[in-house]
Protein backbone atom coordinates (compact mmCIF):
# COMPACT_ATOMS: atom_id res chain seq x y z
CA UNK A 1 81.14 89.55 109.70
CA UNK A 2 83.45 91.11 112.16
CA UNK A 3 82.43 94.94 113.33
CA UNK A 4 85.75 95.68 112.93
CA UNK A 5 85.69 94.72 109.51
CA UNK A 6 82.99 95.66 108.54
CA UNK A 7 83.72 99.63 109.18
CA UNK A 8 87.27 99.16 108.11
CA UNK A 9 85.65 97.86 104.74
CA UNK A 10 83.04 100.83 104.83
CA UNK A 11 85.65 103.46 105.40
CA UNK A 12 88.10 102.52 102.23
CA UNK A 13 85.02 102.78 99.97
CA UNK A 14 86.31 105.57 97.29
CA UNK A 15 84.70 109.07 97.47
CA UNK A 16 81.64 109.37 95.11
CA UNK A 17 79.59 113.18 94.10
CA UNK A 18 76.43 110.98 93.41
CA UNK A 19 75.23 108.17 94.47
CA UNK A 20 78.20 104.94 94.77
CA UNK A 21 78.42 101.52 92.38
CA UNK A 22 79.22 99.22 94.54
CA UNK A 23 79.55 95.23 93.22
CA UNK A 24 78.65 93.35 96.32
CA UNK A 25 80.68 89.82 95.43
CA UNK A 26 78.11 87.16 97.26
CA UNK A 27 75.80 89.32 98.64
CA UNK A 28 77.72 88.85 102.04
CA UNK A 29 78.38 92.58 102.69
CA UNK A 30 74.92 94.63 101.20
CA UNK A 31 72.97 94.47 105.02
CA UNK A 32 75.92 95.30 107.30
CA UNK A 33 76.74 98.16 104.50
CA UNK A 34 73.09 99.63 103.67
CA UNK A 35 72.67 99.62 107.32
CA UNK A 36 75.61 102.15 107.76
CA UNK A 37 75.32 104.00 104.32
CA UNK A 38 72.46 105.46 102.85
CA UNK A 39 74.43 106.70 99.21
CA UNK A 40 74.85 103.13 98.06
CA UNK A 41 73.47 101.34 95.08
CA UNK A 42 74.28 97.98 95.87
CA UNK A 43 74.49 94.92 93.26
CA UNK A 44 74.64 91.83 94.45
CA UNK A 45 76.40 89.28 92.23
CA UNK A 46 77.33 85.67 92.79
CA UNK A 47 80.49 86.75 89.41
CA UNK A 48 81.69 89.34 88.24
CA UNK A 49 80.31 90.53 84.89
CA UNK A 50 81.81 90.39 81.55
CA UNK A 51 81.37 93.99 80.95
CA UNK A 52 83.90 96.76 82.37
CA UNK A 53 84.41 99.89 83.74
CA UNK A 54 80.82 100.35 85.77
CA UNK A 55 81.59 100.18 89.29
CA UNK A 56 83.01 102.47 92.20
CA UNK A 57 83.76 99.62 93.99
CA UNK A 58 83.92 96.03 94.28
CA UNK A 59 83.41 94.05 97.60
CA UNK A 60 84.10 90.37 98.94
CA UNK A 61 84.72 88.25 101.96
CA UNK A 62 87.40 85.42 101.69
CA UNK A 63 87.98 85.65 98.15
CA UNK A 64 91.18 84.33 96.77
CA UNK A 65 93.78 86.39 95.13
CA UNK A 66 93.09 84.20 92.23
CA UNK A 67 94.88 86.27 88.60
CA UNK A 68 91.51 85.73 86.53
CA UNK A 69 89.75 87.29 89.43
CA UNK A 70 91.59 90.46 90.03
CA UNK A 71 92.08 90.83 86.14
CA UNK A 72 88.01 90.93 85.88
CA UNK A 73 87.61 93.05 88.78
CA UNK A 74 90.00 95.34 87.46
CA UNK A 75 88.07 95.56 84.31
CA UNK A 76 84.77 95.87 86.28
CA UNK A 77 85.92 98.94 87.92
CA UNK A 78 86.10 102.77 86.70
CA UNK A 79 89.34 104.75 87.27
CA UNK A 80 89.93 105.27 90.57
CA UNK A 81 87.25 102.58 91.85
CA UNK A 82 88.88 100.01 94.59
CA UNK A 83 88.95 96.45 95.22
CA UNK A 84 88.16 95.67 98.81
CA UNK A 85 88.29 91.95 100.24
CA UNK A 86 87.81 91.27 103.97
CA UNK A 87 89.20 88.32 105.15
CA UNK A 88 87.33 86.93 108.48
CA UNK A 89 90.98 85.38 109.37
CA UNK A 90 94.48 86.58 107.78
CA UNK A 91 97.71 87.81 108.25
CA UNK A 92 100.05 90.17 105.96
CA UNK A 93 102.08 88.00 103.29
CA UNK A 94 104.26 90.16 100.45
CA UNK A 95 102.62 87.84 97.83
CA UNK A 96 99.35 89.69 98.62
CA UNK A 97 100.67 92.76 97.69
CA UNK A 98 102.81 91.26 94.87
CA UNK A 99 99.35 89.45 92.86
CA UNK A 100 97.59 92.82 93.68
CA UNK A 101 100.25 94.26 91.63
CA UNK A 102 101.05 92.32 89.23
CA UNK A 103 97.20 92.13 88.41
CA UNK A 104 97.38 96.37 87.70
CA UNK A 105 95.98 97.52 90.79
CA UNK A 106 97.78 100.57 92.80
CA UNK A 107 97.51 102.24 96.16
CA UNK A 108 97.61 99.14 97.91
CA UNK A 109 96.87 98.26 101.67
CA UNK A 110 97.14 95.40 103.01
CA UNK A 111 95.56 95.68 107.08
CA UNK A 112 95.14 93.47 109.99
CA UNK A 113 91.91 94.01 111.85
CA UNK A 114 91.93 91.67 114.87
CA UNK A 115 92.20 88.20 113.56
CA UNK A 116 90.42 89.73 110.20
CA UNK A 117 92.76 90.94 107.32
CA UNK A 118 91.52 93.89 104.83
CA UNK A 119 93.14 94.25 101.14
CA UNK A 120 92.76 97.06 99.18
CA UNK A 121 93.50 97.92 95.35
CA UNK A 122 93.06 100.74 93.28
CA UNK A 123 92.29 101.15 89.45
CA UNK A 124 95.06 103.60 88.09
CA UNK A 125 93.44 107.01 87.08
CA UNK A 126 96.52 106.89 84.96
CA UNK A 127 100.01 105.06 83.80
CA UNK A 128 102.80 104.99 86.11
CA UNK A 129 106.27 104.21 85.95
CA UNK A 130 106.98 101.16 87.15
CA UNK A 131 109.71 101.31 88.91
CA UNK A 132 108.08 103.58 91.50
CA UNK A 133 104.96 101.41 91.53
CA UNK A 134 105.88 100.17 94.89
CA UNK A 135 106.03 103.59 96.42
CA UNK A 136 101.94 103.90 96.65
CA UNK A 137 101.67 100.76 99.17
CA UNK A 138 100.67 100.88 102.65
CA UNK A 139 101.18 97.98 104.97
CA UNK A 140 99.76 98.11 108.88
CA UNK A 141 101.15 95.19 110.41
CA UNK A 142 99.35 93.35 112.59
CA UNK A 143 101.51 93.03 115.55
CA UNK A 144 101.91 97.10 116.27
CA UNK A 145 100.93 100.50 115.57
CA UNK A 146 99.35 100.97 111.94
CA UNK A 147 101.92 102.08 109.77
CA UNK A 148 101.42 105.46 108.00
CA UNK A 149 101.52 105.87 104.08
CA UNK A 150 104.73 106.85 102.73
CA UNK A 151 105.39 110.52 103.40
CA UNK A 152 108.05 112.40 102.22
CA UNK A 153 110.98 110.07 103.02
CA UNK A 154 111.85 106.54 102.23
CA UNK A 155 114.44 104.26 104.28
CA UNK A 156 116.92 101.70 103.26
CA UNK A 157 118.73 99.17 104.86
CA UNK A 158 122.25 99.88 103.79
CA UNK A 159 125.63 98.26 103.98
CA UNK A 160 128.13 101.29 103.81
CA UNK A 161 131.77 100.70 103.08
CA UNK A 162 133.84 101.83 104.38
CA UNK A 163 132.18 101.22 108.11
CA UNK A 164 133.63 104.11 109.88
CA UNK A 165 131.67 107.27 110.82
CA UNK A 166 131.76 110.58 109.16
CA UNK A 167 134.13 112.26 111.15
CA UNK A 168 136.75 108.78 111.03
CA UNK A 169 136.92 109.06 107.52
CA UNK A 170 139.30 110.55 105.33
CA UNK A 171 138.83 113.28 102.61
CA UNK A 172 139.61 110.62 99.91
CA UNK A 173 137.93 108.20 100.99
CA UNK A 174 134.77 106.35 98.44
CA UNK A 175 132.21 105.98 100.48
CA UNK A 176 129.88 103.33 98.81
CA UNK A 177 126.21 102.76 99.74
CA UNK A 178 124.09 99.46 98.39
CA UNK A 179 120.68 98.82 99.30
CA UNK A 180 118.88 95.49 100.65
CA UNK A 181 116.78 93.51 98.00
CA UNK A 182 115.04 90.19 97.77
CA UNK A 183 114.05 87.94 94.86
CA UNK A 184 110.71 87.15 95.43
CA UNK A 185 108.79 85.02 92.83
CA UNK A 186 111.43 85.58 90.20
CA UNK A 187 111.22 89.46 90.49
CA UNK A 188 113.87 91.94 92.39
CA UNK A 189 112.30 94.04 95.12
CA UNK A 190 114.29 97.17 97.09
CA UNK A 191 113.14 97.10 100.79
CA UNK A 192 111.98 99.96 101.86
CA UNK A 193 110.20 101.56 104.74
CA UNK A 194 107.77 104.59 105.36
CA UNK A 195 109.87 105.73 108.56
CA UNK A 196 113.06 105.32 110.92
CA UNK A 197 111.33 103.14 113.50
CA UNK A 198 109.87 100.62 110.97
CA UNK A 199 113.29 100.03 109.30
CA UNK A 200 114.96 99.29 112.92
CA UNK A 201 112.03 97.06 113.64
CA UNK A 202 112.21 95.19 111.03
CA UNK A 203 116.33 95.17 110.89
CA UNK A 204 117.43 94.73 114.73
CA UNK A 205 115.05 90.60 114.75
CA UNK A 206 116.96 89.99 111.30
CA UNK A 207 120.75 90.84 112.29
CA UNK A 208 120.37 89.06 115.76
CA UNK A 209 118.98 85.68 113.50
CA UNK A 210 122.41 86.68 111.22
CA UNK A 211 120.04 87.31 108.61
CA UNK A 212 121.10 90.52 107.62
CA UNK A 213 125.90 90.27 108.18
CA UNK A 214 126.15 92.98 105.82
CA UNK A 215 123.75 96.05 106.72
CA UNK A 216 125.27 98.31 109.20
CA UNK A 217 123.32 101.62 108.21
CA UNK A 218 119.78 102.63 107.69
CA UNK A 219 119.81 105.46 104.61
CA UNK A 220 117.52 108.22 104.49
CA UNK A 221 116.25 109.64 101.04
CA UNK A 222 113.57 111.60 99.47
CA UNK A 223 110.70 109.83 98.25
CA UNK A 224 111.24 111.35 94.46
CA UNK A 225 114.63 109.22 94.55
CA UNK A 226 112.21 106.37 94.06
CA UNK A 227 112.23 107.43 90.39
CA UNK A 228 116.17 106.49 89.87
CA UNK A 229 116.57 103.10 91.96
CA UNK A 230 116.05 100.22 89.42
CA UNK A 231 113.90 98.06 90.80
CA UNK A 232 110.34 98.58 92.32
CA UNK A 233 109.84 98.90 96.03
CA UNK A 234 108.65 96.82 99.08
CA UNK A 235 107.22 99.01 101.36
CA UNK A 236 107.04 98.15 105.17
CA UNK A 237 107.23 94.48 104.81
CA UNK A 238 107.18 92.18 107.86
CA UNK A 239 110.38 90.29 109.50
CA UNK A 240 109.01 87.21 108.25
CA UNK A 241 109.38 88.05 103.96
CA UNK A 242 113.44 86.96 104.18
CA UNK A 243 112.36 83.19 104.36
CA UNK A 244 110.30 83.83 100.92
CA UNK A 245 113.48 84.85 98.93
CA UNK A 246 117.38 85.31 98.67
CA UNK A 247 118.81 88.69 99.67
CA UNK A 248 121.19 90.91 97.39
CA UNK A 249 122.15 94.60 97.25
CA UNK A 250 122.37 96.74 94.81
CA UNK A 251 124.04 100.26 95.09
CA UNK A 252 122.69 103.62 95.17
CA UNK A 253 124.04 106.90 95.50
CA UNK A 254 124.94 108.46 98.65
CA UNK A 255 124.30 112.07 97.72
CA UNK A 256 120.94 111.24 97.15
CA UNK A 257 120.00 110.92 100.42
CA UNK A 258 118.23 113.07 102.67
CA UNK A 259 121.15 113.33 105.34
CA UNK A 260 124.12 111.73 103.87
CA UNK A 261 126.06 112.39 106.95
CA UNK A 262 124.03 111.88 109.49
């Protein structure tokens, strides 16, 4: 296994008082791990068990996103445990983050290391609303910086009307605001991104292609407005996702932005 991987695997392990459950899928990650951790109680299995809710964590290398897999390991682990899968090669693909999803898991990452890809899932400690689900992702993309979780803002790409700045327009006029979305495998998404530079980054390649005519404006809002768009979120997603599914917008409400003027 990569070294790279390896720690990247070690260091999303969930925090543990006592000693750590950790479900070693193929015995392919116990030495490099017991080498570097002393806390773990390491099973190896060639399957995952029939029974549930046992283990802090669950490890594997090159395992498919397959639904009957991630719907055992999700059973497998306690509240709060994590699913981590290290893929020797890989690169970032929003259907990744859409089967860990739709398979229950939360506080997803999906990260390059090298030519090696880590994903990451979370048992819920709890229910969520779904329509924020989306909002607990972090992507790090493997051709830049890694991309921080979302903080207190989220960004969308917006096409304003009417496409004059705030001191062209008149006192009366509407000013409307709808968001970029994509269908992808049958199911609405809002595109949104954990911070200004990722939302140009990911705009500027798309408008030159004419991907993108109608977005002239990048919004700025509150994370908690997450709770009031209607559709869950697709946070940080690479350039690449428009050729997976058709574009729409959908509109959403100027005053709840962060700056609505700037």
């Amino acid at each position: 296994m990569p070294a790279d991987l390896i720690a990247e695997m070690l260091r999303q392990l969930p925090p543990s008082a006592s000693t750590l459950q950790l479900l070693d899928l193929g015995g392919h990650c116990a030495g490099p791990f017991s080498e570097k951790r002393q806390d773990l109680n390491i099973h190896r299995l060639a399957t995952l068990p029939a029974g549930g809710s046992r283990y802090d964590a669950i490890v594997a290398l090159d395992q498919a996103l397959a639904p009957d897999f991630l719907e055992s390991a999700l059973r497998n682990l306690r509240p709060g445990g994590r699913l981590i899968i290290g893929w020797r090669r890989g690169e970032i693909d929003a259907g990744q983050q859409l089967e860990l999803e739709a398979a229950g898991f939360e506080r997803i990452l999906l990260e390059t290391q090298g030519d090696s890809l880590l994903l990451r899932g979370e048992r819920p400690r709890e229910a969520k609303d779904c329509a924020v689900r989306g909002s607990g992702i972090g992507v790090r993309a493997a051709y830049g910086v890694p991309v921080r979780r979302p903080g207190r803002y989220l960004h969308l790409l917006l096409r304003q009307t009417p496409e004059r700045p705030p001191w062209d327009r008149a006192p009366g006029d509407d000013l409307r605001w709808q968001a970029l979305t994509l269908d992808l495998q049958g199911e609405r998404r809002l595109l949104a991104f954990s911070s200004l530079p990722q939302a140009v980054a990911f705009m500027q390649p798309a408008v030159l292609q004419g991907r993108l005519p109608d977005v002239n404006k990048v919004g700025k809002f509150p994370r908690e407005a997450a709770g009031d768009w209607p559709f869950a979120l697709l946070l940080d997603p690479a350039p690449a996702v428009l050729e997976r599914g058709d574009t729409g917008l959908v509109e959403v409400d100027p005053a709840s932005a962060a700056l609505p003027d700037e």
